[in-house]
Protein backbone atom coordinates (compact mmCIF):
# COMPACT_ATOMS: atom_id res chain seq x y z
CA UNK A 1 -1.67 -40.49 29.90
CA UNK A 2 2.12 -41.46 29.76
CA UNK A 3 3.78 -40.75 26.50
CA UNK A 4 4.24 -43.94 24.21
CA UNK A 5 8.16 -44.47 25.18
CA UNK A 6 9.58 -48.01 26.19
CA UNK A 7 10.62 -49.22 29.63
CA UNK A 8 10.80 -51.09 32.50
CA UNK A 9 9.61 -48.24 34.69
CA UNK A 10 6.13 -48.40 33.22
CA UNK A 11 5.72 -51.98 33.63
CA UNK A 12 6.95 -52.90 36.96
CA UNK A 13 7.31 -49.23 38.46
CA UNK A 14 5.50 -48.39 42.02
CA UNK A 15 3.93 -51.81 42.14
CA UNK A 16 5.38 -51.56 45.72
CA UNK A 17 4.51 -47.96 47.57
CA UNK A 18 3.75 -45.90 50.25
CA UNK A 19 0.34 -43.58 50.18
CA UNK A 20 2.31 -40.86 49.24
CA UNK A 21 3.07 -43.09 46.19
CA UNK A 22 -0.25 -43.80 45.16
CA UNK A 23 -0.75 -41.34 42.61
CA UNK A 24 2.48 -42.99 40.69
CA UNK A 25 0.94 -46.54 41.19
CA UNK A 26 -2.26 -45.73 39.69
CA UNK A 27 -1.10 -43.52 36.69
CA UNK A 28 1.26 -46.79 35.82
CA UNK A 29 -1.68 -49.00 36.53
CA UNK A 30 -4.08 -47.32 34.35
CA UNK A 31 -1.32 -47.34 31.79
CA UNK A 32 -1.00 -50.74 32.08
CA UNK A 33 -4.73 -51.33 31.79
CA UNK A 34 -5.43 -49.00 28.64
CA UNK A 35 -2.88 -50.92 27.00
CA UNK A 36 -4.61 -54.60 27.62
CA UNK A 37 -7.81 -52.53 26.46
CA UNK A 38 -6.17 -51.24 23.15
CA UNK A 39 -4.69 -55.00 22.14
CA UNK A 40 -8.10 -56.31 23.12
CA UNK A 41 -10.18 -53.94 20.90
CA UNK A 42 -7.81 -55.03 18.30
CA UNK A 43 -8.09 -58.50 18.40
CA UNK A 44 -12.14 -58.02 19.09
CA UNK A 45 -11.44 -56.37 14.95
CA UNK A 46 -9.34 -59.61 14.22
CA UNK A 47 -11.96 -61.90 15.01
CA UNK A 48 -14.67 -59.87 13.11
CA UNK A 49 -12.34 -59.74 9.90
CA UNK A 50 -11.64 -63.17 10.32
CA UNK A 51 -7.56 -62.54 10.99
CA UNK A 52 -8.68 -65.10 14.13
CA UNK A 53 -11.14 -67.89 14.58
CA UNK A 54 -14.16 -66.71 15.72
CA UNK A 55 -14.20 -68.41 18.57
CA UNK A 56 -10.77 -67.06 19.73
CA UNK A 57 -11.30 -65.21 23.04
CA UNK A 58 -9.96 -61.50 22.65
CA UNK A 59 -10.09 -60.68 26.43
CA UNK A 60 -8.09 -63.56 27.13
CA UNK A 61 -5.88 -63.17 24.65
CA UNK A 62 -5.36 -59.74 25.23
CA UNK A 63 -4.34 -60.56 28.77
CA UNK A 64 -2.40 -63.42 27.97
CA UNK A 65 -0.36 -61.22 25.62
CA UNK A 66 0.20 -58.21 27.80
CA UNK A 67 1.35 -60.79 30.84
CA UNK A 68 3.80 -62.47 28.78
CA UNK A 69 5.54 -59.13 27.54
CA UNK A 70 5.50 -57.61 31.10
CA UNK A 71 7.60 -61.00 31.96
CA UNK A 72 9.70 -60.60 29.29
CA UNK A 73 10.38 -57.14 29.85
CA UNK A 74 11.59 -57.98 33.63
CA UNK A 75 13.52 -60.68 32.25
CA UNK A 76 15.27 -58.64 29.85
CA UNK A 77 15.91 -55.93 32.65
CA UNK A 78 17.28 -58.84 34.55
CA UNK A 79 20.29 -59.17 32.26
CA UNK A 80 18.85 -62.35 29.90
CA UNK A 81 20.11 -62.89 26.63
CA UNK A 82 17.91 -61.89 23.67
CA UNK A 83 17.81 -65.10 22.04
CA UNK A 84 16.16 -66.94 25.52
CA UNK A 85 13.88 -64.51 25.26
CA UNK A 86 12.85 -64.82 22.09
CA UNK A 87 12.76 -68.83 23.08
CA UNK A 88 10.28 -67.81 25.70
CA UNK A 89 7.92 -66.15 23.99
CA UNK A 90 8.05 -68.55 20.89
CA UNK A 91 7.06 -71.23 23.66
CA UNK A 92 4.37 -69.11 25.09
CA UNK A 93 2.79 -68.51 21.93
CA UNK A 94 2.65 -72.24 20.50
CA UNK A 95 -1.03 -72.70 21.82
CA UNK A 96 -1.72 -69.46 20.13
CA UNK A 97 -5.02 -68.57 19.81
CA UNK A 98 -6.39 -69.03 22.95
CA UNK A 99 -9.64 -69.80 23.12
């Protein structure tokens, strides 16, 4: 398991490798994973304490969630201002909950 530090690295590192690479790719991968896993046990508890509607889809929005800030993050890395991406995700989050 990676330790719980920020970073670019761990979202878009060794997407792209050689065998000898693998290793890399699937620790980041299963990082990646884990983390869509944790925020989707969590909202599967917001639904059951009624934080969401129950019909609000935590898989999906687990996903949905963990895409978005894995954009963001290469957007940011790409030099864009803080307030267009805070303008992104406030539009990506308007249909919020997904269901």
């Amino acid at each position: 398991m990676l330790p719980e530090t920020g970073g670019l690295l761990r979202v878009g590192g060794a997407l792209a490798t050689s065998e000898p690479g693998r290793g890399v790719r699937d620790l980041l991968a299963a990082w990646r994973n884990d983390g869509c896993s944790r925020l989707r046990e969590r909202f599967e508890r917001a639904v059951a304490d009624g934080d969401l509607p129950s019909d609000a889809d935590p898989r999906l929005l687990a996903r949905y969630v963990t895409t978005l800030a894995f954009g963001i993050a290469v957007q940011a890395a790409s030099g864009v201002a803080r307030d267009e991406l805070q303008e992104m995700a406030d539009a990506a989050l308007r249909p919020w909950p997904l269901t």
